[in-house]
Protein backbone atom coordinates (compact mmCIF):
# COMPACT_ATOMS: atom_id res chain seq x y z
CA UNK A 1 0.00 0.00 0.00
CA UNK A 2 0.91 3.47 -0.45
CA UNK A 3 1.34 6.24 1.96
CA UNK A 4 -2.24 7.60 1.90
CA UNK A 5 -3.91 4.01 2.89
CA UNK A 6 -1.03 3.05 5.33
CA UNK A 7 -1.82 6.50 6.75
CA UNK A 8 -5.32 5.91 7.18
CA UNK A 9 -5.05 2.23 8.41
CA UNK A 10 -2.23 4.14 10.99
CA UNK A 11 -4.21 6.50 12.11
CA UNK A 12 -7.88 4.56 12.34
CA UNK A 13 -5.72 1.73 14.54
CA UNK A 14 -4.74 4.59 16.84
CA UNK A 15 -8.39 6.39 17.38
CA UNK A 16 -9.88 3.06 17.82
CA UNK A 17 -7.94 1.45 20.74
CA UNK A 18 -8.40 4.57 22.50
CA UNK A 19 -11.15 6.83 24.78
CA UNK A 20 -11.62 9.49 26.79
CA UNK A 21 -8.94 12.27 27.04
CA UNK A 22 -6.58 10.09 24.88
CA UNK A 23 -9.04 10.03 22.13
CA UNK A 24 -9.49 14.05 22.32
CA UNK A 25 -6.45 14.26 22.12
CA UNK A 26 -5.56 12.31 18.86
CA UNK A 27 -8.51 13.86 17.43
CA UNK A 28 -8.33 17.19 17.83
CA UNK A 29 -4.24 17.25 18.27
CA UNK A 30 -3.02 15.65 15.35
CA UNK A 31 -3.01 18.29 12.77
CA UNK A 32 -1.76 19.11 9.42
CA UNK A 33 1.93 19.53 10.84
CA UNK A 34 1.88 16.03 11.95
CA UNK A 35 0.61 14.34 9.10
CA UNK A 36 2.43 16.25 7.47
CA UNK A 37 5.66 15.38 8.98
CA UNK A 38 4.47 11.60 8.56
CA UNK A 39 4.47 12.02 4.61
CA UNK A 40 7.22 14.06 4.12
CA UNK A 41 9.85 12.85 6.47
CA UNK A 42 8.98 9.36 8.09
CA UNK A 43 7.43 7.59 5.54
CA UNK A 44 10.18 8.23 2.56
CA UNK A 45 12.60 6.44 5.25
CA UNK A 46 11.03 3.46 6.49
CA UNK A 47 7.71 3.11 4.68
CA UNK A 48 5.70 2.05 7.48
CA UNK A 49 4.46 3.10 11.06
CA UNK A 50 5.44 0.34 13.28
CA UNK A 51 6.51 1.06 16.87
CA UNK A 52 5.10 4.93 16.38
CA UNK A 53 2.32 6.28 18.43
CA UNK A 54 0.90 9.93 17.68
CA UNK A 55 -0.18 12.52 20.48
CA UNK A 56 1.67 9.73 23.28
CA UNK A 57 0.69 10.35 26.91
CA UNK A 58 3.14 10.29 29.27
CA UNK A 59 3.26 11.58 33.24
CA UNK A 60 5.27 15.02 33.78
CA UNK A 61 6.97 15.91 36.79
CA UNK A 62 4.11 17.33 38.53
CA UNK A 63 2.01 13.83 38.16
CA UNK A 64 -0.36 15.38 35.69
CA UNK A 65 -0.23 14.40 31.79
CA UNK A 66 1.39 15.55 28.96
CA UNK A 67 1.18 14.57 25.10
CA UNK A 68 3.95 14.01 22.50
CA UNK A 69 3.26 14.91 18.73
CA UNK A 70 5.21 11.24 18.11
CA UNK A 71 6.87 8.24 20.18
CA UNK A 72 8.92 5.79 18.52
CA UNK A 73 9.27 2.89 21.27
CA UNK A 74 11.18 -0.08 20.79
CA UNK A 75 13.07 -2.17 23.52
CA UNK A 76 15.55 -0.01 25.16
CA UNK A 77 14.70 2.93 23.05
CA UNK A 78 11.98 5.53 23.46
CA UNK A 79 12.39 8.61 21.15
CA UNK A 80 10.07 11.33 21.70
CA UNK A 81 9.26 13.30 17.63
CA UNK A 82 8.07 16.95 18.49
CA UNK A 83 7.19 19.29 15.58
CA UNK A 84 6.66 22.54 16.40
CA UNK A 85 4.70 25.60 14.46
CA UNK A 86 5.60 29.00 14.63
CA UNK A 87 2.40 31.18 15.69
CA UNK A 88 0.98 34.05 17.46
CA UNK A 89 0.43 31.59 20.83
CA UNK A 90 4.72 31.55 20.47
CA UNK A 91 4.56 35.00 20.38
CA UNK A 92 2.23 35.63 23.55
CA UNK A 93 3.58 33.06 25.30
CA UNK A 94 4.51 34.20 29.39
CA UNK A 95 7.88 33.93 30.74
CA UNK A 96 5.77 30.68 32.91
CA UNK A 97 4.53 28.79 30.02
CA UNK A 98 8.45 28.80 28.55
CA UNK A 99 9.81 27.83 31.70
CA UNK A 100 7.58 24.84 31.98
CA UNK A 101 8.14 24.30 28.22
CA UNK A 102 11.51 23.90 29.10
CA UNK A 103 11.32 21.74 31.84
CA UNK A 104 9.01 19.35 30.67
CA UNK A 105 11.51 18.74 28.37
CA UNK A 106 14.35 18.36 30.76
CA UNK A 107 12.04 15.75 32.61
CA UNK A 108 11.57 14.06 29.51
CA UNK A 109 15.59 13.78 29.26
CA UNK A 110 15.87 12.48 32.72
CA UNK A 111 13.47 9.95 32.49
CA UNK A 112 15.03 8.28 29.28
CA UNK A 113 13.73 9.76 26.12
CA UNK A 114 15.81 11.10 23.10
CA UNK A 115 14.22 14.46 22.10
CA UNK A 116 14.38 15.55 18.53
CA UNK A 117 12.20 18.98 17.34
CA UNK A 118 11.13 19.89 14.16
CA UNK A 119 10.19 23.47 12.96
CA UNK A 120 6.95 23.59 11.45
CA UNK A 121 9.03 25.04 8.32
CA UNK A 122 12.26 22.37 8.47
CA UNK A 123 9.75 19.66 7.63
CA UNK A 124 8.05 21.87 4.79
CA UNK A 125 11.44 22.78 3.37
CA UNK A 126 14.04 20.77 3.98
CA UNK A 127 12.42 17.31 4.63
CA UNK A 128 15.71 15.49 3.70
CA UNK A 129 17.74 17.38 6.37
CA UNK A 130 15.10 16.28 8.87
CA UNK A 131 15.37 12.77 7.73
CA UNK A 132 18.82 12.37 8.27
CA UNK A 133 18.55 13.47 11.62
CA UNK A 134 16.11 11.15 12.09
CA UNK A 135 18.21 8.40 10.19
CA UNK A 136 21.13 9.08 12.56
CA UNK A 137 19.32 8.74 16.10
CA UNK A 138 17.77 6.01 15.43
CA UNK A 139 20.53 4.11 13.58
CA UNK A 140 22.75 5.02 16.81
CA UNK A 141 20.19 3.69 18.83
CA UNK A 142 20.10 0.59 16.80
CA UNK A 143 23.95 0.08 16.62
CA UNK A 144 24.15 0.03 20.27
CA UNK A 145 22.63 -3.54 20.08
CA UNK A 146 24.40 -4.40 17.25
CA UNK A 147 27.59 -3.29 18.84
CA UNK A 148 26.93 -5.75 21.61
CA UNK A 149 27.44 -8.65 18.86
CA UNK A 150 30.49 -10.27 17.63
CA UNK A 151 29.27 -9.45 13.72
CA UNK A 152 32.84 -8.01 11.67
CA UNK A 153 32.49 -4.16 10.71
CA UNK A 154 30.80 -4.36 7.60
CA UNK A 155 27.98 -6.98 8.70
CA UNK A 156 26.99 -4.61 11.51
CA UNK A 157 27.21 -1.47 8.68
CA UNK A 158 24.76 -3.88 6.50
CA UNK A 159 22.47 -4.43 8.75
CA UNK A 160 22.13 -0.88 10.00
CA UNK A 161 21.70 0.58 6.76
CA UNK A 162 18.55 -2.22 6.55
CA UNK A 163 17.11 -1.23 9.83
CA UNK A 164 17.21 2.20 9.07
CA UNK A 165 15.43 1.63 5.73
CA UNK A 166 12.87 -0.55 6.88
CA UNK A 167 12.93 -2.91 3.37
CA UNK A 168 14.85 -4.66 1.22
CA UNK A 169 18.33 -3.23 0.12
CA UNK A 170 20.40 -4.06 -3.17
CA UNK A 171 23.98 -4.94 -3.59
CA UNK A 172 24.32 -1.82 -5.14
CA UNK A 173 23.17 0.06 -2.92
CA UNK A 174 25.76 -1.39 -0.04
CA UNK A 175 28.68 -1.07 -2.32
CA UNK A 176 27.66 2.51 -2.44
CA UNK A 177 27.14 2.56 1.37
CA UNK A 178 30.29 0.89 2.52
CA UNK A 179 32.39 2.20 -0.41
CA UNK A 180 33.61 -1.55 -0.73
CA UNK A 181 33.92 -3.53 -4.20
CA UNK A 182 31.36 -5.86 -5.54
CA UNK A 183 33.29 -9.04 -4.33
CA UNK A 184 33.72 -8.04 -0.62
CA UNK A 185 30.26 -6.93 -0.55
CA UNK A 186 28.99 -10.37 -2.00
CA UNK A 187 31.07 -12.14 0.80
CA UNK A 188 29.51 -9.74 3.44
CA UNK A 189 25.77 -10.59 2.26
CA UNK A 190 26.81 -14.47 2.13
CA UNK A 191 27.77 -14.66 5.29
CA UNK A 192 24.43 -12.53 7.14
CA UNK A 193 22.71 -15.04 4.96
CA UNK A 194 24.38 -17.59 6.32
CA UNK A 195 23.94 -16.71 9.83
CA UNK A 196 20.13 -15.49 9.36
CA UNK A 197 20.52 -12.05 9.95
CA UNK A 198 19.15 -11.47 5.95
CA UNK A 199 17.45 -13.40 3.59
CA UNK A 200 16.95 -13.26 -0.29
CA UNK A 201 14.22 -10.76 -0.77
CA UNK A 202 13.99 -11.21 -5.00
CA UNK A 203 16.04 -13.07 -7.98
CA UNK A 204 16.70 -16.73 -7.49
CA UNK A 205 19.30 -17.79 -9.78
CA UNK A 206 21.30 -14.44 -8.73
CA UNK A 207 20.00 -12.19 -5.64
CA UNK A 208 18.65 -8.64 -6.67
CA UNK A 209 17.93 -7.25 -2.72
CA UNK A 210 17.97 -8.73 0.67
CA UNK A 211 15.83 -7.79 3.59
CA UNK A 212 16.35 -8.43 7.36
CA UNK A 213 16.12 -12.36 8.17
CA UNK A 214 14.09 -14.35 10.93
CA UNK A 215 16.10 -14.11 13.60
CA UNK A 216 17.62 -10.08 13.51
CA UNK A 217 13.83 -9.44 13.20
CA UNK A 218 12.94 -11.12 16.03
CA UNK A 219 15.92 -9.85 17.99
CA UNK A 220 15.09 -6.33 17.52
CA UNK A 221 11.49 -6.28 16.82
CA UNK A 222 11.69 -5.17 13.25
């Protein structure tokens, strides 16, 4: 499916397994912005929504409740997606209201979570730039497990560039990666094969693209 009826399917999952406040909330706090940010940065990197929750409660430092535009959760890793617009509210807002901008935050930072913020007008204009951010915290997240492995350079490289992707990835496209020659490449994808960390994702006779195997995608919850 394409964005629009992933997005849909994404979204409808979300309003459905929730009520009350949490269901105001996604309905009347996921905006343009958002979506917006969904089309434009998330889904040209990884084609999918798994392990993302829009408008995510969490408890603030003062035991009342607070809502994050986005919350990418995976074992281990909680990354908290913020994009903010640029208004008259921004304008008007008290000396207070930044304060407690500021250290709900903070609390945020103390209690585990990554924090990345968007500009309304970074994700309008420079969508790639916002990707790679994105691309790079979460691939450092991810390497952290893979660095706990005894995989050789290049297998953990391989596999990060697949988890960041989110699909299947050519030869070509890890020779361009790694900056490494057809043959060492080959050897590299024979040998994840071989240990079930990627399997043959099209060609028979000779492999086009690989995606992530049975047991890396059980391992990190791909």
């Amino acid at each position: 499916m394409g964005f629009e009826e992933e997005y849909q399917a994404f979204m409808n999952a979300h309003l459905q397994a929730r009520t009350g406040e949490r269901l105001r909330r996604l309905q009347e706090g996921h905006s343009h912005a958002e979506m917006m940010f969904l089309k434009e940065v998330w889904w040209p990197l990884f084609y999918h929504f798994r392990h993302l929750h829009p408008e995510y409660e969490v408890k603030d430092f003062k035991d009342g409740k607070r809502y994050l535009d986005f919350a990418y959760i995976r074992p281990a890793i909680r990354i908290c997606l913020e994009i903010d617009g640029y208004g008259p509210h921004l304008k008007n807002i008290s000396r207070w209201q930044f304060s407690d901008s500021l250290e709900r935050q903070n609390q945020l930072v103390i209690d585990g979570w990554t924090m990345i913020r968007f500009s309304y007008d970074q994700v309008k204009e420079q969508p790639r730039r916002c990707q790679q951010i994105v691309q790079q915290v979460i691939g450092r997240r991810m390497g952290d497990q893979l660095d706990q492995t005894s995989l050789s350079f290049g297998e953990k490289e391989v596999l990060r560039l697949a988890i960041r992707k989110g699909e299947a990835i050519s030869p070509v496209e890890v020779e361009k990666y790694l900056k490494l020659s057809d043959k060492t490449v080959k050897k590299v994808l024979s040998q994840l094969v071989d240990k079930r960390m990627l399997i043959p994702a099209s060609g028979t006779m000779r492999v086009r693209s690989y995606r992530l195997g049975t047991r890396l995608s059980t391992q990190f919850d791909i």
